[in-house]
Protein backbone atom coordinates (compact mmCIF):
# COMPACT_ATOMS: atom_id res chain seq x y z
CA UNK A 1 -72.83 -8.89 18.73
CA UNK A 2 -70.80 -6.52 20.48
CA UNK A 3 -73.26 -4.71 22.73
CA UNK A 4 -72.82 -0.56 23.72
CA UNK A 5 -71.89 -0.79 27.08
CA UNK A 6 -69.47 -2.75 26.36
CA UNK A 7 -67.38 -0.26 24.45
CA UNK A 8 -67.47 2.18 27.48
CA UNK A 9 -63.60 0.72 28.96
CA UNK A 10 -61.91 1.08 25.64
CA UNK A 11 -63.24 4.73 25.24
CA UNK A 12 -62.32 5.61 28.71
CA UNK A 13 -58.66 3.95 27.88
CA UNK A 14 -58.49 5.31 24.55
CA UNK A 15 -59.49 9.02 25.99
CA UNK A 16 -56.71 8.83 28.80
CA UNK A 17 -54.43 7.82 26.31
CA UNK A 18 -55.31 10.58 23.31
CA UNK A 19 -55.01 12.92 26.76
CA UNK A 20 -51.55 11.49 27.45
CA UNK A 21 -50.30 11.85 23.74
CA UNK A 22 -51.16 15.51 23.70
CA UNK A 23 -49.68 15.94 27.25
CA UNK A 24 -46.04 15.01 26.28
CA UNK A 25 -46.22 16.63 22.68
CA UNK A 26 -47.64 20.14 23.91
CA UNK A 27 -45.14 21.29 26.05
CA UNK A 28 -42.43 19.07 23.93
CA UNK A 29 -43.53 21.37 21.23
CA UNK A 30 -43.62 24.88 22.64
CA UNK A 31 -40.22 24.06 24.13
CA UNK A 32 -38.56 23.18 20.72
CA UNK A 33 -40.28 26.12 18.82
CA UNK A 34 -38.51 28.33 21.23
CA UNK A 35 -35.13 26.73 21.05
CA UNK A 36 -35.70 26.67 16.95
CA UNK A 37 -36.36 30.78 16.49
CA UNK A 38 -33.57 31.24 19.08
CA UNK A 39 -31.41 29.60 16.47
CA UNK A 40 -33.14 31.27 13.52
CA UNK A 41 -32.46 34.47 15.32
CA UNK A 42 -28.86 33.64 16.07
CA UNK A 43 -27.88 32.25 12.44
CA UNK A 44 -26.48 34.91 9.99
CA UNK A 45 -28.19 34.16 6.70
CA UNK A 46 -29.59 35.98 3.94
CA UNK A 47 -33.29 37.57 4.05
CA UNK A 48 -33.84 35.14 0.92
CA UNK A 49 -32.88 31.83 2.21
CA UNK A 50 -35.10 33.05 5.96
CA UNK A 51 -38.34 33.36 3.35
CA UNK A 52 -38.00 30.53 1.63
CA UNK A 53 -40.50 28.00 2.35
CA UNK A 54 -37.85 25.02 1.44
CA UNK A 55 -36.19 26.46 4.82
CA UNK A 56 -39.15 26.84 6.53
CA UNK A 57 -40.24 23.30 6.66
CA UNK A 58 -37.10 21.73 6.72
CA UNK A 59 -36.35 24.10 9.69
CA UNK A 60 -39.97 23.67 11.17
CA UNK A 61 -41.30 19.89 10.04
CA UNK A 62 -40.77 18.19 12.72
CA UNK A 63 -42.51 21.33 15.00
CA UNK A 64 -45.86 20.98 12.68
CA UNK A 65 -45.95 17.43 12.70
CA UNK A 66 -46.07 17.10 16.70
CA UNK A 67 -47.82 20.13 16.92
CA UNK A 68 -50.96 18.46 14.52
CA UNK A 69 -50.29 15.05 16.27
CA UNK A 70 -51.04 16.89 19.95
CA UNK A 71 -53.68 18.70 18.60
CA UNK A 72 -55.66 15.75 16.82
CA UNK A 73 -54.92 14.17 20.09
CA UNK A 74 -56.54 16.33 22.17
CA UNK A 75 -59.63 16.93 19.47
CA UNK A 76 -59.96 13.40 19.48
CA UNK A 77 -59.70 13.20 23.41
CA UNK A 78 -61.84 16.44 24.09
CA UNK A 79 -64.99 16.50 21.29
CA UNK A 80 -65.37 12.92 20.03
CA UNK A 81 -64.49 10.41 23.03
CA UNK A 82 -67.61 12.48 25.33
CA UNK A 83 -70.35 12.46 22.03
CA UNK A 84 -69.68 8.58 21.61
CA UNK A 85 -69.59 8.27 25.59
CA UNK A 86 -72.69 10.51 26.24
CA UNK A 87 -74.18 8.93 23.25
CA UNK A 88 -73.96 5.48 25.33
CA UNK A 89 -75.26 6.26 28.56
CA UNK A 90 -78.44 8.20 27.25
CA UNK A 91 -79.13 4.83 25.01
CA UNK A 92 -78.81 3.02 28.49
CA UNK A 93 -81.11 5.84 30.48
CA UNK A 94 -83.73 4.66 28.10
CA UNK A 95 -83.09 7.47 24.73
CA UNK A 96 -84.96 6.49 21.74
CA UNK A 97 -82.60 8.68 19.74
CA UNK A 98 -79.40 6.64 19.26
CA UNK A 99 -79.20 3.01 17.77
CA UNK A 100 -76.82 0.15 18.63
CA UNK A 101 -75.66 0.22 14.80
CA UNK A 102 -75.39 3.89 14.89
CA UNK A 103 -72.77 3.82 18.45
CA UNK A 104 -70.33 1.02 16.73
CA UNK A 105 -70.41 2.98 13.42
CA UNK A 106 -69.43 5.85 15.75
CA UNK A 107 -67.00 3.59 17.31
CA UNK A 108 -65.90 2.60 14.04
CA UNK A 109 -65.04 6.12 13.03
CA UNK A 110 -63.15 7.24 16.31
CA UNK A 111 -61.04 3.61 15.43
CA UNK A 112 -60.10 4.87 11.71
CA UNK A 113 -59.60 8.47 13.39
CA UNK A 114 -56.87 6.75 15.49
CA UNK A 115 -55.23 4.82 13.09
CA UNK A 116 -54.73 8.09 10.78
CA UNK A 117 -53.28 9.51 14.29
CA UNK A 118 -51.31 6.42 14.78
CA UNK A 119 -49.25 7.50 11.21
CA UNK A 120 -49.23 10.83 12.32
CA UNK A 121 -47.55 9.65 15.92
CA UNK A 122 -44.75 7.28 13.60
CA UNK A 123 -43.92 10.25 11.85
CA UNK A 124 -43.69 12.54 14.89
CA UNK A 125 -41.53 10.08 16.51
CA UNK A 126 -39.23 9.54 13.51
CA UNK A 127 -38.80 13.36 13.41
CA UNK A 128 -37.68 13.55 17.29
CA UNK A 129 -34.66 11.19 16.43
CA UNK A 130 -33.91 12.83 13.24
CA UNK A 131 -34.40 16.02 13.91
CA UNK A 132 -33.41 17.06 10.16
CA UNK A 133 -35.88 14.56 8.88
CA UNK A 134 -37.52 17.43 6.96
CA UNK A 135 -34.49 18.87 4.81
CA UNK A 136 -35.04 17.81 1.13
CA UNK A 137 -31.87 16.65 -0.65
CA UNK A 138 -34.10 18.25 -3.88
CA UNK A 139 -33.72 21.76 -2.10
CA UNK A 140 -31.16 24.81 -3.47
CA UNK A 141 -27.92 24.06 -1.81
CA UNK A 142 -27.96 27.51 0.20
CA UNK A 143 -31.05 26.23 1.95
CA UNK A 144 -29.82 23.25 2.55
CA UNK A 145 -26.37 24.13 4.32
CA UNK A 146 -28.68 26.64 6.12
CA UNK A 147 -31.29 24.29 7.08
CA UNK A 148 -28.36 21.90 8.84
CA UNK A 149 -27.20 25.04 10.61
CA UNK A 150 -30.23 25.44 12.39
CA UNK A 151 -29.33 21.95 13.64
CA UNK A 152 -26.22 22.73 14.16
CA UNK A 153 -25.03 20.41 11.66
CA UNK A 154 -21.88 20.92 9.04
CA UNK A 155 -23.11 21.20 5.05
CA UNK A 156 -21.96 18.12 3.13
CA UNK A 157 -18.82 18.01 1.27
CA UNK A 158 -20.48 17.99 -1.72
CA UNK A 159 -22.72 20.91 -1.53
CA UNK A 160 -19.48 23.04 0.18
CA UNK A 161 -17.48 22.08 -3.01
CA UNK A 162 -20.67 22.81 -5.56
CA UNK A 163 -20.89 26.20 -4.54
CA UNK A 164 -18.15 27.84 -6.55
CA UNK A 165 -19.46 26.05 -9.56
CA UNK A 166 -23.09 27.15 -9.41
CA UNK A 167 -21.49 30.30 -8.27
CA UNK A 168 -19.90 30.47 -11.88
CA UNK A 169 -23.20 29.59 -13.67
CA UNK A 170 -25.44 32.26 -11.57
CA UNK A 171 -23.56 34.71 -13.31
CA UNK A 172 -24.02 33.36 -16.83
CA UNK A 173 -27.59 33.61 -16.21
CA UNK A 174 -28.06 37.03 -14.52
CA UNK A 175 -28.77 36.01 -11.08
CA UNK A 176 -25.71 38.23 -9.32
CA UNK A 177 -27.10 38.42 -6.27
CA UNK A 178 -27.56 34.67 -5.95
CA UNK A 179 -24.02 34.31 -7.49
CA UNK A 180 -22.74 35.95 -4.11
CA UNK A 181 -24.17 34.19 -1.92
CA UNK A 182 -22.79 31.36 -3.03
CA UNK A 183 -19.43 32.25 -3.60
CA UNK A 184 -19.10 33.97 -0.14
CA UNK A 185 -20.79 30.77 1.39
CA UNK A 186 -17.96 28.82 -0.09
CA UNK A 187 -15.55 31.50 1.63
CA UNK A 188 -17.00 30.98 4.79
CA UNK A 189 -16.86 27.63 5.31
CA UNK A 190 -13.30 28.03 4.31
CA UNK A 191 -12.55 30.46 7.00
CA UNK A 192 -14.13 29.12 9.30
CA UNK A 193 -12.10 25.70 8.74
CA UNK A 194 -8.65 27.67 8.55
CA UNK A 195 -9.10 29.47 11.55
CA UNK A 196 -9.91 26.13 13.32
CA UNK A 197 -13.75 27.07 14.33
CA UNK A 198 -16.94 25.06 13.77
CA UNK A 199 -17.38 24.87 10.06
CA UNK A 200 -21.08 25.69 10.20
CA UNK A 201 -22.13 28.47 7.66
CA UNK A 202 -23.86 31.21 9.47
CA UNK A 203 -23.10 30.08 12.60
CA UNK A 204 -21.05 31.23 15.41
CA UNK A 205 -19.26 34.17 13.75
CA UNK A 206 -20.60 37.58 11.65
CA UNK A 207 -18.89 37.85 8.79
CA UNK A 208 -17.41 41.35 11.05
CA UNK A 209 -15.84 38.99 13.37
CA UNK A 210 -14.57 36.39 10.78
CA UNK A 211 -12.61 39.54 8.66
CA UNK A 212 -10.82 40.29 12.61
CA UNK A 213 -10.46 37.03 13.19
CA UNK A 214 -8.44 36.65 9.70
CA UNK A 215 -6.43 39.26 9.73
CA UNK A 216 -3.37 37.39 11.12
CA UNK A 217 -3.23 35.16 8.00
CA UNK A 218 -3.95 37.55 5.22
CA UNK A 219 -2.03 39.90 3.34
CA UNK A 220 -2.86 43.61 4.19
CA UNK A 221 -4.23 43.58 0.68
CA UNK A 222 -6.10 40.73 1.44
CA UNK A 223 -8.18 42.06 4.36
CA UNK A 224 -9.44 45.02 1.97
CA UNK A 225 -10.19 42.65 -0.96
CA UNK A 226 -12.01 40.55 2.56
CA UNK A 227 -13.71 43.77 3.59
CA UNK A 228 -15.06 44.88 0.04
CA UNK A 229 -16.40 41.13 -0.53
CA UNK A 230 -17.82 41.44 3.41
CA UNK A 231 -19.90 44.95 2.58
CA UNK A 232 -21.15 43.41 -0.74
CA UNK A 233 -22.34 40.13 0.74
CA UNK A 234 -23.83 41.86 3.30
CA UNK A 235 -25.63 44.19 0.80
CA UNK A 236 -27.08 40.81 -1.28
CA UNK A 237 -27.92 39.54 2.08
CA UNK A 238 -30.44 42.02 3.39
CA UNK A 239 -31.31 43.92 0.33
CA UNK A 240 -33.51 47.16 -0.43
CA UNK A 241 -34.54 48.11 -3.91
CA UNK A 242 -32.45 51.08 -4.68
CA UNK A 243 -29.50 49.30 -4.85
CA UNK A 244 -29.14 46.80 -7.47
CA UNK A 245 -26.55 44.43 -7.58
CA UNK A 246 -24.46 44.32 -10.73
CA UNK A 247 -23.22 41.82 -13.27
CA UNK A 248 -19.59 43.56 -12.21
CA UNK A 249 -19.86 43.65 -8.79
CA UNK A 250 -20.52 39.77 -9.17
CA UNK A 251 -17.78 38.72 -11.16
CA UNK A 252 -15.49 40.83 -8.96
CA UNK A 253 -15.96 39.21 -5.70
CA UNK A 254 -16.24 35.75 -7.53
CA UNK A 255 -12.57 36.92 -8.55
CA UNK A 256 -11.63 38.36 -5.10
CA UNK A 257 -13.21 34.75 -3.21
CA UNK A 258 -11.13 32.66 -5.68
CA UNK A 259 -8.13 34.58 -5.33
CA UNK A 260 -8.53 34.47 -1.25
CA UNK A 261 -9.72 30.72 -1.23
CA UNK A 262 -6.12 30.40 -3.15
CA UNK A 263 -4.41 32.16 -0.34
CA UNK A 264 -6.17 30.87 2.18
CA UNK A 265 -5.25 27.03 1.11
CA UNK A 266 -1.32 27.97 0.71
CA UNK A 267 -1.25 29.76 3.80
CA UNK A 268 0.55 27.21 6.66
CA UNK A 269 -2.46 26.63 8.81
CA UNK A 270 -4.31 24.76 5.86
């Protein structure tokens, strides 16, 4: 039988190494919460799609998971490691308080404790080399392409191309501002591809400095019917509650972002 003192190498090991664990994910964790907000903080996205807790985790996962894989680390290394440890020694000094049966069952515990860390570490590490690990393909398409933004990753072709189409069917069922967002998503990216810069919604560019920037290729008429579409968006974006968008105002710039996508793909730098 597997006597106390014998267990006193493996909790020293298994303490430096619980120390260890939470000594490369603290600091690995603080640094990549900083760089993340600095991105959140540079992308250009609606106040809705920032809220939305769909964004949130597929922006943050990977930050919670090491950040709960350091700290059961360090609880680990810190509280239970020194109970089990003190625990031993006091049975040895001669304590009457502590049984053999009752330090291995102790032992036992701290071992299921660090297999439950051990899936916590494989999931930590799996979210360090995909980064994006976090993004659900089940999520709205807006937080998706703005999810991969924060990762300075390109939207799919598929969910660039869906957006006129759900665009179309926000409408039909009331949701105008929604309806926008889409459509001038869709605009974006188009833009943005045109004018031969990173095709990464929300990235890079204001809308302010996308309208200057496409100038040169649109028809004078154009830029206004840019410019009204620009305001609007901007008005869906970051909304306040005494001004409502319409059903109107929706179908119009769905009209106006069809009409420029049109342009925009006949125009010689497509």
């Amino acid at each position: 039988m597997i006597q106390p003192k014998e267990l006193i190498v493996p909790l020293v090991t298994i303490f430096a190494l619980l120390f260890a664990i939470f000594a490369f994910l603290f600091p690995k964790t603080v640094e990549l919460s900083n760089q993340r907000r600095n991105m959140v903080s540079k992308l250009e996205m609606p106040d809705s799609i920032r809220k939305n807790w769909r964004f949130r985790v597929g922006s943050f996962g990977d930050i919670i998971v090491l950040y709960l894989t350091g700290m059961t680390s360090l609880l680990l290394a810190v509280i239970y490691c020194p109970i089990l440890l003190n625990r031993i020694v006091n049975f040895y000094l001669g304590s009457q308080t502590t049984s053999t049966n009752q330090m291995l069952n102790d032992f036992s515990d701290l071992t299921f404790g660090l297999a439950i860390l051990a899936s916590f570490i494989l999931v930590a590490a799996m979210s360090m080399l995909v980064n994006d690990l976090f993004i659900s393909e089940k999520s709205p398409t807006l937080v998706k392409i703005y999810s991969k933004a924060i990762f300075e990753k390109a939207a799919k072709d598929e969910d660039i191309l869906s957006l006129l189409p759900e665009a179309e069917k926000l409408v039909t069922l009331g949701k105008y501002p929604e309806s926008i967002l889409h459509s001038t998503a869709a605009l974006e990216y188009v833009l943005k591809r045109i004018l031969g810069l990173r095709m990464i919604v929300g990235l890079d560019y204001r809308w302010s400095e996308l309208v200057e920037k496409a100038k040169p290729i649109l028809k004078a008429s154009s830029v206004k019917k840019l410019e009204k579409v620009r305001r609007i968006r901007n008005i869906v974006a970051h909304p306040t509650p005494n001004r409502p968008i319409t059903k109107l105002e929706a179908t119009n710039v769905l009209k106006a972002v069809n009409s420029l996508l049109y342009e925009l793909e006949q125009s010689d730098l497509a």
